[in-house]
Structures are given as structure tokens and as C-alpha cells.
C-alpha atoms as a PDB file:
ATOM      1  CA  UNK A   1       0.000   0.000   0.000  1.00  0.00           C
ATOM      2  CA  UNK A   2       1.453   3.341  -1.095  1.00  0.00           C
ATOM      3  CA  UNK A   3       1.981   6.216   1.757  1.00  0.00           C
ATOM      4  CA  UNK A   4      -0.894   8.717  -0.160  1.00  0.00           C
ATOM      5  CA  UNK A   5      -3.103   5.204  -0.434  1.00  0.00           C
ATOM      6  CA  UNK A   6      -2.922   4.822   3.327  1.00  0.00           C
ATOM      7  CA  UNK A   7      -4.110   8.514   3.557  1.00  0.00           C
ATOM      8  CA  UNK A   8      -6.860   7.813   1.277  1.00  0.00           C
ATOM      9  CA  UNK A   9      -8.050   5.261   3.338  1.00  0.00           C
ATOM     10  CA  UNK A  10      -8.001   6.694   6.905  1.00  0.00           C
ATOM     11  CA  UNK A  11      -8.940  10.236   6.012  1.00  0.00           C
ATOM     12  CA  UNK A  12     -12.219   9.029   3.324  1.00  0.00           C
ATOM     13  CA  UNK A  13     -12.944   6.233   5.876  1.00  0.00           C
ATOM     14  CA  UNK A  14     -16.436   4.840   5.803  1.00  0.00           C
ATOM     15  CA  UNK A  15     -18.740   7.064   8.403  1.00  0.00           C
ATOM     16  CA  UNK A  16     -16.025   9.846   8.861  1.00  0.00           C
ATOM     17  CA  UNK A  17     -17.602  12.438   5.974  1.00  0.00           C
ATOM     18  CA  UNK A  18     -20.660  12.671   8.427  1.00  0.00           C
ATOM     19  CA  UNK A  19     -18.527  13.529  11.126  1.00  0.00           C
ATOM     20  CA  UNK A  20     -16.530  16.054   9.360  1.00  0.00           C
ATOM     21  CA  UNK A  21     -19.440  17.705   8.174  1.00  0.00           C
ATOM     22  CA  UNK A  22     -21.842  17.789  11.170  1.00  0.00           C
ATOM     23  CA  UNK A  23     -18.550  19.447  12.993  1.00  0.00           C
ATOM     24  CA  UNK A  24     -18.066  22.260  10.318  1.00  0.00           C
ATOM     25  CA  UNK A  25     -21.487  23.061   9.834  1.00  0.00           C
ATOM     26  CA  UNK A  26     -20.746  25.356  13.117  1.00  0.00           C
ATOM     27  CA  UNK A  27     -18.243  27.434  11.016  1.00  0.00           C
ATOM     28  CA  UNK A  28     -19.186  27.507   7.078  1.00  0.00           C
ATOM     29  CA  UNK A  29     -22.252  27.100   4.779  1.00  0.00           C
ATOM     30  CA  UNK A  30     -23.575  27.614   1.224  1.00  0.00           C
ATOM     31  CA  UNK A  31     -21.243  30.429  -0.629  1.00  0.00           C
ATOM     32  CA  UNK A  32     -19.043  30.727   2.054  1.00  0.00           C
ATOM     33  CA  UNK A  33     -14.971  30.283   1.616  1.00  0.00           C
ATOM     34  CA  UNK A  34     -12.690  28.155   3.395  1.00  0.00           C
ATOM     35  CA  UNK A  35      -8.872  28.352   3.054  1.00  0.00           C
ATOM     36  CA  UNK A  36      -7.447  24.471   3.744  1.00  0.00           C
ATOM     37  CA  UNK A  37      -4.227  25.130   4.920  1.00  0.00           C
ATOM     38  CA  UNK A  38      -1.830  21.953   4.395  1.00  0.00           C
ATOM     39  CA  UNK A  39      -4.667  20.291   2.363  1.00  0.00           C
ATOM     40  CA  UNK A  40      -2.953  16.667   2.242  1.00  0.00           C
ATOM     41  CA  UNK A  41      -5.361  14.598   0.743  1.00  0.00           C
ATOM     42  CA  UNK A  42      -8.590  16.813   0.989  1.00  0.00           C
ATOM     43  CA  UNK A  43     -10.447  15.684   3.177  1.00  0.00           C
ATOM     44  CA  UNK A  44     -11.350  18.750   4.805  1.00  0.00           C
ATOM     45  CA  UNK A  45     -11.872  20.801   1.851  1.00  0.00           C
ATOM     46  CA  UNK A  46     -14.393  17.682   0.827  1.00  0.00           C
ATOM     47  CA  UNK A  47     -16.247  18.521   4.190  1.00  0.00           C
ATOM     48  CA  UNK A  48     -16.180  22.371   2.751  1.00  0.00           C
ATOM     49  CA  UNK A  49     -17.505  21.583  -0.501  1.00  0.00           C
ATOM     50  CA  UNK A  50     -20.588  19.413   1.006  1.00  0.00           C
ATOM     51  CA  UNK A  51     -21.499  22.083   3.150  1.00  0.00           C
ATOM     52  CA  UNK A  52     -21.312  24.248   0.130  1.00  0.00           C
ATOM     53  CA  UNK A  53     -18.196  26.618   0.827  1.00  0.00           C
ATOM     54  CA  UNK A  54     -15.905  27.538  -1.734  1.00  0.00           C
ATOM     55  CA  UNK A  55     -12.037  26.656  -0.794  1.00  0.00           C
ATOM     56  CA  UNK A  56      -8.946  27.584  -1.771  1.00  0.00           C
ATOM     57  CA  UNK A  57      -6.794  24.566  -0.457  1.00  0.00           C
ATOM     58  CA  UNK A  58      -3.424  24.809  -0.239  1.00  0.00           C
ATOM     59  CA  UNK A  59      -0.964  21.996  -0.679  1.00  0.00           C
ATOM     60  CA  UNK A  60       3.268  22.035  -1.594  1.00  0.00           C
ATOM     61  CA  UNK A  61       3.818  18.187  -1.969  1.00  0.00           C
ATOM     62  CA  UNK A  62       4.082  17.296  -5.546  1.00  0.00           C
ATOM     63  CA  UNK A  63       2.511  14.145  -5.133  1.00  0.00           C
ATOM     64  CA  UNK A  64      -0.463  15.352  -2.972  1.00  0.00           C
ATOM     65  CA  UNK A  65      -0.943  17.711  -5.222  1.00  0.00           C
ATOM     66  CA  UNK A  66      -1.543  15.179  -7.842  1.00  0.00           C
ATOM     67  CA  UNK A  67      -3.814  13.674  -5.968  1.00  0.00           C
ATOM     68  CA  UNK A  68      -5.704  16.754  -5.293  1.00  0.00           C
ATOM     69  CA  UNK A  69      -6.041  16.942  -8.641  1.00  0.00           C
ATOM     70  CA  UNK A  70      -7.604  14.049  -9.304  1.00  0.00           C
ATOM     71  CA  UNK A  71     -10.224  14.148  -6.827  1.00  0.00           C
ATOM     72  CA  UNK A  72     -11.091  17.508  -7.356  1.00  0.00           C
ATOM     73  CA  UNK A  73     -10.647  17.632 -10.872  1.00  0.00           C
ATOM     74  CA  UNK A  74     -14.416  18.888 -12.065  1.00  0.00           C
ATOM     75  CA  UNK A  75     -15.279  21.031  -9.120  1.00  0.00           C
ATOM     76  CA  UNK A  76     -15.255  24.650 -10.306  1.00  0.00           C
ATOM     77  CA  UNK A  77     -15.564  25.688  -6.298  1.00  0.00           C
ATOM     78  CA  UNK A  78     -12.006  24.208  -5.337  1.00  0.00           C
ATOM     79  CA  UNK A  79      -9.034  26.434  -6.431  1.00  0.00           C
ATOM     80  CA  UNK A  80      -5.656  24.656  -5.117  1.00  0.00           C
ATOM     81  CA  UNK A  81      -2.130  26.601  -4.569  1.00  0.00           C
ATOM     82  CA  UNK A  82       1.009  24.478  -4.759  1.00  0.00           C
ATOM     83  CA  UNK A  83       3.042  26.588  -2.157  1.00  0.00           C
ATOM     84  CA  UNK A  84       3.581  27.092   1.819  1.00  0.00           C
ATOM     85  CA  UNK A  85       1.925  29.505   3.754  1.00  0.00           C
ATOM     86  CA  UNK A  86       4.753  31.599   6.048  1.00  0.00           C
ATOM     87  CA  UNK A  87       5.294  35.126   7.291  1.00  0.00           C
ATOM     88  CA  UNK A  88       6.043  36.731   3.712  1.00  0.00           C
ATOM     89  CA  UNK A  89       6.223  35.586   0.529  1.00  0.00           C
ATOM     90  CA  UNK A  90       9.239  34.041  -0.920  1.00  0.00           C
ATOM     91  CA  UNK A  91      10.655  30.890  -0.962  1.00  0.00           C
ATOM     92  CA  UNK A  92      11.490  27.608   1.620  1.00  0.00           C
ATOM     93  CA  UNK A  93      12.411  24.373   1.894  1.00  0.00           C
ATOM     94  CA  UNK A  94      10.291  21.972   2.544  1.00  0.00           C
ATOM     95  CA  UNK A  95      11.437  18.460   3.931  1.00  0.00           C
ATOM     96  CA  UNK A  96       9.642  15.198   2.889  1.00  0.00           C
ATOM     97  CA  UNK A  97       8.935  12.057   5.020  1.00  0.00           C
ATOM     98  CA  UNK A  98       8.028   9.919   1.978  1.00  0.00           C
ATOM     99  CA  UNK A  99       6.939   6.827   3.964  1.00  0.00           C
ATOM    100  CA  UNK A 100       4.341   9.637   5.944  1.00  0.00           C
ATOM    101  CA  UNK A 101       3.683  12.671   3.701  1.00  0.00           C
ATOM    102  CA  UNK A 102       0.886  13.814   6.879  1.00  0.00           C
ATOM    103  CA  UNK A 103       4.376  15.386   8.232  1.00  0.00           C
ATOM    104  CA  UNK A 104       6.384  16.967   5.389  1.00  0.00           C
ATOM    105  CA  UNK A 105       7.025  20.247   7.452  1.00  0.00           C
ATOM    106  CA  UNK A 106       9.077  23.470   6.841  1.00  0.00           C
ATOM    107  CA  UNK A 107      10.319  23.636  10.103  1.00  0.00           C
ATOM    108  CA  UNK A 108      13.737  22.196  11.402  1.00  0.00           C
ATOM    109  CA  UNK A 109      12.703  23.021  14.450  1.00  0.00           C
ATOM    110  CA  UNK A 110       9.118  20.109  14.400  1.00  0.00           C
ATOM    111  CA  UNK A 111      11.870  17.547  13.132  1.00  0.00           C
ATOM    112  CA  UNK A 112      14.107  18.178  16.005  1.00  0.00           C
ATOM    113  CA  UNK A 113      11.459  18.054  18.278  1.00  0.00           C
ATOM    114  CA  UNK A 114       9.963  14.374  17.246  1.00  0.00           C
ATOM    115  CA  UNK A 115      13.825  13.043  16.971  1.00  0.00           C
ATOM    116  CA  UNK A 116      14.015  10.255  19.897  1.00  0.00           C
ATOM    117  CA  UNK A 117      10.477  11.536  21.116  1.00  0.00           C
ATOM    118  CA  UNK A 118       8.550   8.391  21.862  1.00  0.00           C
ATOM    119  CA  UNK A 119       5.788   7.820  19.503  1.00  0.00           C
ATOM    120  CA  UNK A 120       7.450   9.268  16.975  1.00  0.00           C
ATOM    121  CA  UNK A 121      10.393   6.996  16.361  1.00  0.00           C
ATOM    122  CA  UNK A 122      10.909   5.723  12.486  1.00  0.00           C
ATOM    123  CA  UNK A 123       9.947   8.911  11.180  1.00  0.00           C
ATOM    124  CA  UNK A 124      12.916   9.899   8.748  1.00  0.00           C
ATOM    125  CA  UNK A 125      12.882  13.042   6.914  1.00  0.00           C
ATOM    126  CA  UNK A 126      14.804  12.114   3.581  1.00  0.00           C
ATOM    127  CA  UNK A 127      13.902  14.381   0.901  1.00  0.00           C
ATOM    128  CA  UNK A 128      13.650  17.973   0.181  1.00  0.00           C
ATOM    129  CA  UNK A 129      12.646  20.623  -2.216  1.00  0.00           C
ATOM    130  CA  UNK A 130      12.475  24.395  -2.676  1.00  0.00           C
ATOM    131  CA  UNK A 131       9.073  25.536  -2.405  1.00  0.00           C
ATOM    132  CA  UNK A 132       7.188  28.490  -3.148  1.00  0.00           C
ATOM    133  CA  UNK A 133       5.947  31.016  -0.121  1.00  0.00           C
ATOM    134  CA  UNK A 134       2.746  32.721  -0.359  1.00  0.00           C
ATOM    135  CA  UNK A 135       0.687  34.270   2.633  1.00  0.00           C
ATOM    136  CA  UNK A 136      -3.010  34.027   3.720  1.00  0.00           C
ATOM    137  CA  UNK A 137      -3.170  38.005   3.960  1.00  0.00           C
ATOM    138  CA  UNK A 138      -1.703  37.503   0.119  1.00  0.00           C
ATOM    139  CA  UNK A 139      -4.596  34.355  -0.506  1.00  0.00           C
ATOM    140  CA  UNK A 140      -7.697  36.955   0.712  1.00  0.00           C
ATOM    141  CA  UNK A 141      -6.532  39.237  -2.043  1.00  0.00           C
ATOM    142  CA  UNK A 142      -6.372  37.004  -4.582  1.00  0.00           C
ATOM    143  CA  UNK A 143      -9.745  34.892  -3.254  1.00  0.00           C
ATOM    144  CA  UNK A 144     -11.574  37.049  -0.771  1.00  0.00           C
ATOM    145  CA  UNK A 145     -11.659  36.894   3.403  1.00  0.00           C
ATOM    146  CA  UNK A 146     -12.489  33.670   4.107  1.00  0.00           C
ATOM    147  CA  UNK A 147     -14.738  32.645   6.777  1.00  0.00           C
ATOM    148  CA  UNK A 148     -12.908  29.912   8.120  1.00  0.00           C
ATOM    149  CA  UNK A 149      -9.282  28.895   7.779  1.00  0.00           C
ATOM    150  CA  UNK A 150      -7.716  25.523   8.705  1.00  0.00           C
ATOM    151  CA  UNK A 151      -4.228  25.287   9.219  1.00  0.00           C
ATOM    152  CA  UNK A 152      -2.508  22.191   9.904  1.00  0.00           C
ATOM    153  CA  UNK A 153       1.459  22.252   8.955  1.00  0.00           C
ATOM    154  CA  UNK A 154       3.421  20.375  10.896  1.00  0.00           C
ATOM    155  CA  UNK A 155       5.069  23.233  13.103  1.00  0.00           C
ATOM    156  CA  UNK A 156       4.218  25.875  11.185  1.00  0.00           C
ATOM    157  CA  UNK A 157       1.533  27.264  12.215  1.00  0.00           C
ATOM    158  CA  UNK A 158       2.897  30.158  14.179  1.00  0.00           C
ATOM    159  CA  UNK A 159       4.937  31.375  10.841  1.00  0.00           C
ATOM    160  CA  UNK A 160       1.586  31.150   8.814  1.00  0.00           C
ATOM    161  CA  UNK A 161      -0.384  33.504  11.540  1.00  0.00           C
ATOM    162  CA  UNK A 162       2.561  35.888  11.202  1.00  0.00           C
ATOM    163  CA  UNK A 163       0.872  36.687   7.580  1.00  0.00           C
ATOM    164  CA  UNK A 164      -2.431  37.092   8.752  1.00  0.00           C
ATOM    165  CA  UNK A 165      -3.787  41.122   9.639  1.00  0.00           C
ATOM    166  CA  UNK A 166      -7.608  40.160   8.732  1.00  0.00           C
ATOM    167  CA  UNK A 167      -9.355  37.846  11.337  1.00  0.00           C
ATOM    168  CA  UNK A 168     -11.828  35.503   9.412  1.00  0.00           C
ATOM    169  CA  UNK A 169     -14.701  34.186  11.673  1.00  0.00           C
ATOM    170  CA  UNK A 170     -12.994  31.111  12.915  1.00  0.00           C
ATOM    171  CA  UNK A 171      -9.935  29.813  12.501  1.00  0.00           C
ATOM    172  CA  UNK A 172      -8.091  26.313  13.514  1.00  0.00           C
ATOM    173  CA  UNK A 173      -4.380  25.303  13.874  1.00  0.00           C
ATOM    174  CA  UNK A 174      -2.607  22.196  14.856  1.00  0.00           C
ATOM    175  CA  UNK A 175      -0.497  21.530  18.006  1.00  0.00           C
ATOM    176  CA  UNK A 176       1.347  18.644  18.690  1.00  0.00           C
ATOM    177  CA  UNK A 177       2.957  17.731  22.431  1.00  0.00           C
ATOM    178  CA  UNK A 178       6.597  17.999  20.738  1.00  0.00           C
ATOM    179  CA  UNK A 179       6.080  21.866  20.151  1.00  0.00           C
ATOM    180  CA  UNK A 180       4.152  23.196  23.007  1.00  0.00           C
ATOM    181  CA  UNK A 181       5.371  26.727  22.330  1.00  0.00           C
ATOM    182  CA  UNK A 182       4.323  26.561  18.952  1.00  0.00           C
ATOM    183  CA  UNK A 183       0.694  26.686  20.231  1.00  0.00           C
ATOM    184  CA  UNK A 184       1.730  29.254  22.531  1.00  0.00           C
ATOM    185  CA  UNK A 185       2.974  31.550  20.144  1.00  0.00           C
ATOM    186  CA  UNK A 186      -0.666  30.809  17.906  1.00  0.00           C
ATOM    187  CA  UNK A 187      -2.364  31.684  20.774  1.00  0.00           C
ATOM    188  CA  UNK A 188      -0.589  35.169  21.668  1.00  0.00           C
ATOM    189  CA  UNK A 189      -0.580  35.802  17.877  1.00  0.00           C
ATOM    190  CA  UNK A 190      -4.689  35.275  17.693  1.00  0.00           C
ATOM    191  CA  UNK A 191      -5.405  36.966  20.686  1.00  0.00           C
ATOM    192  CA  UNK A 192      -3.608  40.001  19.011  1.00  0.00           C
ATOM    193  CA  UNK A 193      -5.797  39.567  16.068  1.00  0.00           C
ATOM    194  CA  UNK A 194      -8.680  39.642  18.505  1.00  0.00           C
ATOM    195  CA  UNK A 195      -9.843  36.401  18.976  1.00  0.00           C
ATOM    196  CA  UNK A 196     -10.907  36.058  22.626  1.00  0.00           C
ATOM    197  CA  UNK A 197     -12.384  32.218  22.946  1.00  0.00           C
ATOM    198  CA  UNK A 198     -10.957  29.231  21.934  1.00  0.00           C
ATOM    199  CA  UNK A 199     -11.796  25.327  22.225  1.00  0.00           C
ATOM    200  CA  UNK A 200      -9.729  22.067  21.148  1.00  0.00           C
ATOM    201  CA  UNK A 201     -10.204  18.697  19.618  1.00  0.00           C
ATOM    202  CA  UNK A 202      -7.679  15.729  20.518  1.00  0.00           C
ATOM    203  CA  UNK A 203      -6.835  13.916  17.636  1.00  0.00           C
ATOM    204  CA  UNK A 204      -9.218  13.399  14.905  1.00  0.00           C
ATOM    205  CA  UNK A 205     -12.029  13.136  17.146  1.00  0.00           C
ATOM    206  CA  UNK A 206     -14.135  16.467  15.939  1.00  0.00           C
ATOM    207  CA  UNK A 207     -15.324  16.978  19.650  1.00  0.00           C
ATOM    208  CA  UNK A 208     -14.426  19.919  21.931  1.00  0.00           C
ATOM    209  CA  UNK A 209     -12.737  18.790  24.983  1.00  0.00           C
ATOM    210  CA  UNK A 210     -13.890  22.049  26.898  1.00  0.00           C
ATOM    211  CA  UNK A 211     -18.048  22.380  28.050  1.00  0.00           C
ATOM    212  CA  UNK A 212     -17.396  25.812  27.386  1.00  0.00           C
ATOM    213  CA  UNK A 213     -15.253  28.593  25.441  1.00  0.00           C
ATOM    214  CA  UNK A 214     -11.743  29.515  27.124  1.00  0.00           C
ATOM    215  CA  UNK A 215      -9.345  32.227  26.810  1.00  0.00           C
ATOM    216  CA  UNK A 216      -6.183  31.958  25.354  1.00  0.00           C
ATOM    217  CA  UNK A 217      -4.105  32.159  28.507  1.00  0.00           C
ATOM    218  CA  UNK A 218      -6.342  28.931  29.630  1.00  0.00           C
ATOM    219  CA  UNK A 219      -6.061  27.221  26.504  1.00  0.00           C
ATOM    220  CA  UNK A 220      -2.349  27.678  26.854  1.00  0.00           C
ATOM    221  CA  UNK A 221      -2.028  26.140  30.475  1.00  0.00           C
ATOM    222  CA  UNK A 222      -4.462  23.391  29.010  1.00  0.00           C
ATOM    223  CA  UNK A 223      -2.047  22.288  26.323  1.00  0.00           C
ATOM    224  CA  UNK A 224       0.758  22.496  28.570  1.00  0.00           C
ATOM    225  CA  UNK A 225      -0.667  20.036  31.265  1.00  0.00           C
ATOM    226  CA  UNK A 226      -1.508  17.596  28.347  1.00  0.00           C
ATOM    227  CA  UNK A 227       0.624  14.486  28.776  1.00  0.00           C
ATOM    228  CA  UNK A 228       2.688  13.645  25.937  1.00  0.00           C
ATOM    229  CA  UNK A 229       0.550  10.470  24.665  1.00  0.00           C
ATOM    230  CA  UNK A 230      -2.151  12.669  24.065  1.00  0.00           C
ATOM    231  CA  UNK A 231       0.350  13.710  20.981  1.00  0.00           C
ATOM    232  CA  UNK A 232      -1.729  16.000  19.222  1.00  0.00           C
ATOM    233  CA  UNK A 233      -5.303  18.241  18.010  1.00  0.00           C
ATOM    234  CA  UNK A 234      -6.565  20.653  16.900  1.00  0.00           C
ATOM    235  CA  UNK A 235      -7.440  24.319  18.427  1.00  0.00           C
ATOM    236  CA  UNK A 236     -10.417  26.303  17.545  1.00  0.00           C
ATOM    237  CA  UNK A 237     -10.937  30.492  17.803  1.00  0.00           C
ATOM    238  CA  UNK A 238     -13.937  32.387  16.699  1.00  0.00           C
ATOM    239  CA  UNK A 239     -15.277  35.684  16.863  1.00  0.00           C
ATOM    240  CA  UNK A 240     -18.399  34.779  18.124  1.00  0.00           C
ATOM    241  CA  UNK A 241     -18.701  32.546  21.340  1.00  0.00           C
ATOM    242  CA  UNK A 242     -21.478  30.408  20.521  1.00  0.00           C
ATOM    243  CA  UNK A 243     -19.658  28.405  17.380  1.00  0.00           C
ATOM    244  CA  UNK A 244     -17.457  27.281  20.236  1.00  0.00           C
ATOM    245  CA  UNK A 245     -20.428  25.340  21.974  1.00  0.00           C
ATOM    246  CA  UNK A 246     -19.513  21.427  22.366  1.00  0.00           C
END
């Protein structure tokens, strides 16, 4: 079974577009527009299109990119953008796990950090290529503010917020254990954008762990108390409160 096969088959799992779609239905709907942030194999910008959101989904591996492609081939409502999203635009290297493109990351840093860190051994970086750099300030202009923005790129996430002045609606990012101050530095970066309540998903579960919005100084000593097993999720921000509801 190839790597992007695997993918396929865990992210387009039987009974998970349902749960995908019942859990963004809280943040986009018909006309809307999503950006998909590290789109891998598009399974969130699937959940987007069902709910009847444009996307722009973003994606710098070659061969996901193919993929993309493929599955999206005859929708006019997906636009995708082989780059990065960083700070500014330009250009980076991105390193490639080939056995487990889910973690091709920009950062030296994220590879560091999962070196000898249990649950991550086997993972071997062994390719890389020069990538193009765009920003999501830069994506608006070309697609319009979007009204919800994933962002899920493997440590990151902090570099992409640094090119973001406009707050959409909501917004999610990735943390993982390994990079606890990466979510840190998302959280101080969003709270200066103005986003004052936040939630969080473990894993791939779709389900806020919180009965209630936080703050981003609670959010932060949240993550930080995690143990490391718990590896990984997802954290939410919106303007309004209420899409924050469990």
C-alpha cells in the first residue's frame, strides 16, 4: 500500500464524511470560503464543498498535489495553490517524510522536536525541495476573506499567523505535544488579532474537549498540562462565542 493510499483510506474512511461535516457546519455554509491550509489529501476541503463553501486549499507536496487533482478535478468551487503559507512571501524548503507525507514540514525546528520523542520513532525526513511562499493576507486578495481557515502544517503554524492582519470568523491550527510553544505563540498571535475564545479537539475526534469557550491564557495552560501520549489536536478560535459550543 502506497503512503498517499494509506491517507486515502483513513482520512475518506467509511462514516467519517458525516462527522466532518456535522462538525463544520458550526463554522461555514452555502457560498461561504474556506482556506485548507496543508490540504494533504482533501479531506477537509471535501467537508467544505458538502457544506457548500468555496475553498482555496493549499498543498506544496508534488505528489499530494496530484492527488488533489484528481479528486477535485471537475469542481469549479475548489481552487488549489502548490506553495507554503509563512510570514512573507518568498521561498522555503520543505522536507519530505516519503513513507508519511501527513508530516512533510518546513520547520527544522518540528523535526528536532519528534527526533528520539517516543511515539514518533521511524519517522525519517529524507527528501527535500524548494518551495514556493505565499501568505493568507496575500490568498484573501487574490480569493476574498475567508470565513474559516484551517491550518494544519506540521510546526508551522505560528509562521503562517505571522501573515495574517484580517481575522476571518474562525480559525483552527494544529499543536502537537513535541512543540508546546508553537501553540503558545498561535495563541498570543490570535489573541492580538482579537480572537478572545478558543476550544480544542484531541486527535481526529471532531469533539471539543472544553463544556465551554476559554481564553487563550487557559487554553495555553491546558495544552501544557496535556501528557505527551495525548500527541496531538486541533485548536479552535472564533469571533463569536457560541460556534465554540460542544
Amino acid at each position: 500500500m502506497s503512503a498517499i493510499g494509506a491517507s486515502l483510506r483513513t482520512y475518506y474512511a467509511p462514516g467519517r464524511a458525516p462527522l466532518l461535516d456535522g462538525f463544520h457546519a458550526r463554522f461555514l455554509g452555502p457560498g461561504d470560503l474556506a482556506f485548507d491550509v496543508g490540504a494533504h489529501v482533501g479531506d477537509r476541503t471535501a467537508s467544505f464543498r458538502r457544506l457548500g463553501a468555496r475553498v482555496v486549499a493549499v498543498e506544496p507536496q508534488p505528489r499530494l498535489l496530484r492527488a488533489l487533482r484528481l479528486i477535485f478535478r471537475a469542481d469549479p468551487g475548489v481552487a488549489l495553490v502548490p506553495a507554503l503559507v509563512g510570514a512573507r512571501p518568498g521561498e522555503a524548503v520543505l522536507r519530505l517524510n516519503t513513507a508519511n507525507p501527513t508530516i512533510a514540514t518546513a520547520s527544522e525546528a518540528f523535526i528536532a522536536a519528534a527526533d528520539g520523542a517516543a511515539g514518533w520513532e521511524g519517522q525519517h525526513w529524507d527528501a527535500a525541495i524548494a518551495r514556493p511562499v505565499t501568505t493568507l493576507d496575500a490568498l484573501a486578495m487574490r480569493h476574498g476573506l475567508p470565513a474559516f481557515i484551517k491550518i494544519d502544517v506540521e510546526g508551522f503554524e505560528a509562521e503562517a499567523l505571522r501573515g495574517l492582519t484580517r481575522p476571518p470568523r474562525a480559525l483552527s491550527f494544529e499543536f502537537t505535544t513535541i512543540q508546546r510553544g508553537v501553540a503558545a505563540e498561535c495563541l498570543a498571535l490570535l489573541s492580538v488579532l482579537g480572537y478572545r475564545a478558543f476550544n480544542a479537539c484531541l486527535g481526529e475526534s471532531m469533539a471539543f474537549v472544553h463544556p465551554r469557550p476559554i481564553r487563550a491564557e487557559a487554553m495555553a495552560t491546558w495544552i501544557a498540562a496535556l501528557p505527551h501520549a495525548a500527541n496531538s489536536g486541533d485548536v479552535y478560535c472564533a469571533l463569536a462565542p457560541e460556534r465554540l459550543a460542544p
